[in-house]
C-alpha atoms as a PDB file:
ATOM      1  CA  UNK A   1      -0.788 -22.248 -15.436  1.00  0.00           C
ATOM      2  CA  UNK A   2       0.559 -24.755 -12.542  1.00  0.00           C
ATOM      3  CA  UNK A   3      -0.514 -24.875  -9.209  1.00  0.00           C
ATOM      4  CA  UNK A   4       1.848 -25.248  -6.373  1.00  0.00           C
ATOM      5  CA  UNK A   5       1.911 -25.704  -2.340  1.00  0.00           C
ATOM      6  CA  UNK A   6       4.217 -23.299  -0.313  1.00  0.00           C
ATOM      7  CA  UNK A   7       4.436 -24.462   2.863  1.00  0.00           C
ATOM      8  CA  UNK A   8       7.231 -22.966   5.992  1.00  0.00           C
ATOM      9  CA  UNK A   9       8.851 -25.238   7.402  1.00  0.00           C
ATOM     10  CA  UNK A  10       8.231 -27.031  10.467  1.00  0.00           C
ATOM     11  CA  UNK A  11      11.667 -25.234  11.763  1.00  0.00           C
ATOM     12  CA  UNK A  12      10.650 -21.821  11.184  1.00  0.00           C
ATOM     13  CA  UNK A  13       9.088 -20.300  14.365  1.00  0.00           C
ATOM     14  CA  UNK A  14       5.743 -19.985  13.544  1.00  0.00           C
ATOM     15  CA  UNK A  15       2.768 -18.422  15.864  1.00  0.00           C
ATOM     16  CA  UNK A  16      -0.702 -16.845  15.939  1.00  0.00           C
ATOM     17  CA  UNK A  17      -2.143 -14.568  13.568  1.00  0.00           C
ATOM     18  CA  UNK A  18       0.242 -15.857  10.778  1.00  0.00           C
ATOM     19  CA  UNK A  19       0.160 -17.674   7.426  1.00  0.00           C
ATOM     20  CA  UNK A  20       1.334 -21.213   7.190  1.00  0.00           C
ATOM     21  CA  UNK A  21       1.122 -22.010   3.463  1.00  0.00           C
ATOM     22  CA  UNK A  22      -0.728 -21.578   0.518  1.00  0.00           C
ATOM     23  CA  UNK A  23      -1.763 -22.645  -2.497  1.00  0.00           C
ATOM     24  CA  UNK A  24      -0.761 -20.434  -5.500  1.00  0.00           C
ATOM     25  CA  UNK A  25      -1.433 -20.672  -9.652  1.00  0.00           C
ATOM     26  CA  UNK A  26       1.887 -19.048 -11.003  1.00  0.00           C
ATOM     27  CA  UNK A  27       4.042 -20.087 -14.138  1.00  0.00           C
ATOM     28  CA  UNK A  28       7.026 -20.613 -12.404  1.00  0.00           C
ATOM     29  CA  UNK A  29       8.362 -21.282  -8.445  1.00  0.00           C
ATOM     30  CA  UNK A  30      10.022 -18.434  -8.565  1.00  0.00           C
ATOM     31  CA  UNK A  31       6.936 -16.185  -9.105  1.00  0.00           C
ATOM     32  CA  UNK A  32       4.352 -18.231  -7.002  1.00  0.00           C
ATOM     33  CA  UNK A  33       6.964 -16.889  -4.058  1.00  0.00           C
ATOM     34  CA  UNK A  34       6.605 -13.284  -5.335  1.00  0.00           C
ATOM     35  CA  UNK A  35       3.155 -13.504  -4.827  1.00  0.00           C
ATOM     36  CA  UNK A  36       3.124 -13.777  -1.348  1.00  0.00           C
ATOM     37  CA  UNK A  37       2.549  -9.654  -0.897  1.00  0.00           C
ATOM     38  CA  UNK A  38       2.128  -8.592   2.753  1.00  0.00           C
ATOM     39  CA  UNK A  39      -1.579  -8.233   1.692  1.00  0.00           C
ATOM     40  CA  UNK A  40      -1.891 -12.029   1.931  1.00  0.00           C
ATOM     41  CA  UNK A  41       0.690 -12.802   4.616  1.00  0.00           C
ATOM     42  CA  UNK A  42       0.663 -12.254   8.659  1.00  0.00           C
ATOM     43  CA  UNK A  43       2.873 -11.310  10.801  1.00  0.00           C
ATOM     44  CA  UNK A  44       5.424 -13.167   9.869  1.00  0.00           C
ATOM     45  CA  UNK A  45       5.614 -10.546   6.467  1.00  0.00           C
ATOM     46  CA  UNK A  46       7.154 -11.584   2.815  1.00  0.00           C
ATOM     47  CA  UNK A  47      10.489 -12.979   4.160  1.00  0.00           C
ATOM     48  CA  UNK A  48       9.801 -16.542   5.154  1.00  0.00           C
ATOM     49  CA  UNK A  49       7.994 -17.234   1.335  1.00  0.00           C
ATOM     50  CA  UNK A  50      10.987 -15.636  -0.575  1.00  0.00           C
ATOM     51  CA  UNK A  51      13.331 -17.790   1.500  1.00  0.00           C
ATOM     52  CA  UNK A  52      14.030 -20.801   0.493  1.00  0.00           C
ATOM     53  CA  UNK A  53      15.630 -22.282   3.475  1.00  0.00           C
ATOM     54  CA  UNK A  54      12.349 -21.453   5.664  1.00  0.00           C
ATOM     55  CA  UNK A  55      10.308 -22.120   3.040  1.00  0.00           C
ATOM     56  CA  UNK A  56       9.463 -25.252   0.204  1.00  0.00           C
ATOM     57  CA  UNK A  57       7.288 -25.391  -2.629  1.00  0.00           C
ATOM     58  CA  UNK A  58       5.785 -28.435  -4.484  1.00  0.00           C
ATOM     59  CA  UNK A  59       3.927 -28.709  -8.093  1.00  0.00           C
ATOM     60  CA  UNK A  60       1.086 -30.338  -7.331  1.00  0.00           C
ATOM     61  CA  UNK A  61      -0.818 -29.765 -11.023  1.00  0.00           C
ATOM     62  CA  UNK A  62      -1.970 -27.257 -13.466  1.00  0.00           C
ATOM     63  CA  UNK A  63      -4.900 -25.181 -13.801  1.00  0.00           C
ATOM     64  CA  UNK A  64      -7.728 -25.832 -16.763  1.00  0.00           C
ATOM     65  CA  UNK A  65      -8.393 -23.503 -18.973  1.00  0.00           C
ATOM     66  CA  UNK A  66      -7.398 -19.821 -18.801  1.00  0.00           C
ATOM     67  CA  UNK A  67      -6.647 -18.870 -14.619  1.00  0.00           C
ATOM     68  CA  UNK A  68      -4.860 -15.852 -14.288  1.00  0.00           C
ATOM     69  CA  UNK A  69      -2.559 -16.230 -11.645  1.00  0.00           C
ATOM     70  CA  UNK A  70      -2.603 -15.531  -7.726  1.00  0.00           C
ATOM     71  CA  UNK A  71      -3.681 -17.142  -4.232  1.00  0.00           C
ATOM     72  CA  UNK A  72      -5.956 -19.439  -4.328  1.00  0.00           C
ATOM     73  CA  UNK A  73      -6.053 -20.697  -0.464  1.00  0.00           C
ATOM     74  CA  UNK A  74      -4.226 -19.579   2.221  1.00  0.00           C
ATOM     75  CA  UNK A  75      -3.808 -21.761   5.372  1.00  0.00           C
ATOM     76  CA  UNK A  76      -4.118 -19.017   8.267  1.00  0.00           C
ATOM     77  CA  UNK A  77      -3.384 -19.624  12.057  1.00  0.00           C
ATOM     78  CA  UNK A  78      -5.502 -16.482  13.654  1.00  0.00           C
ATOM     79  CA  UNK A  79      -5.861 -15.996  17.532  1.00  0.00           C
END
């Protein structure tokens, strides 16, 4: 399993009481993205982490052993 950063980017408006980025295990980009479920997002909802022009991801390395994947931080700006 890899491990990537999604991050918004520093041009999307972002406030309070929203996520900023996270860190997700997923097989692909594609489905790291997908992952980002209202659940686990603010108020700025699923649309920022599907798009790819107010939002980047990065590999930054793979999981040991057998992770199943899914969040595993989430940088949160509360009020």
């Amino acid at each position: 399993m890899k491990i990537y950063l999604l991050t918004r980017n520093e041009s999307d408006d972002r406030s309070y009481d929203e996520a900023w980025g996270f860190i997700i295990a997923a097989k692909t980009p594609e489905q790291a993205r997908k992952l980002v479920l209202p659940q686990a997002s603010g108020d700025e909802g699923c649309a920022p982490w599907l798009d790819k022009t107010r939002s980047s991801i990065e590999y930054i390395g793979k999981t040991r052993g057998d992770m199943k994947e899914g969040i595993l931080i989430r940088d949160f700006n509360a009020a």
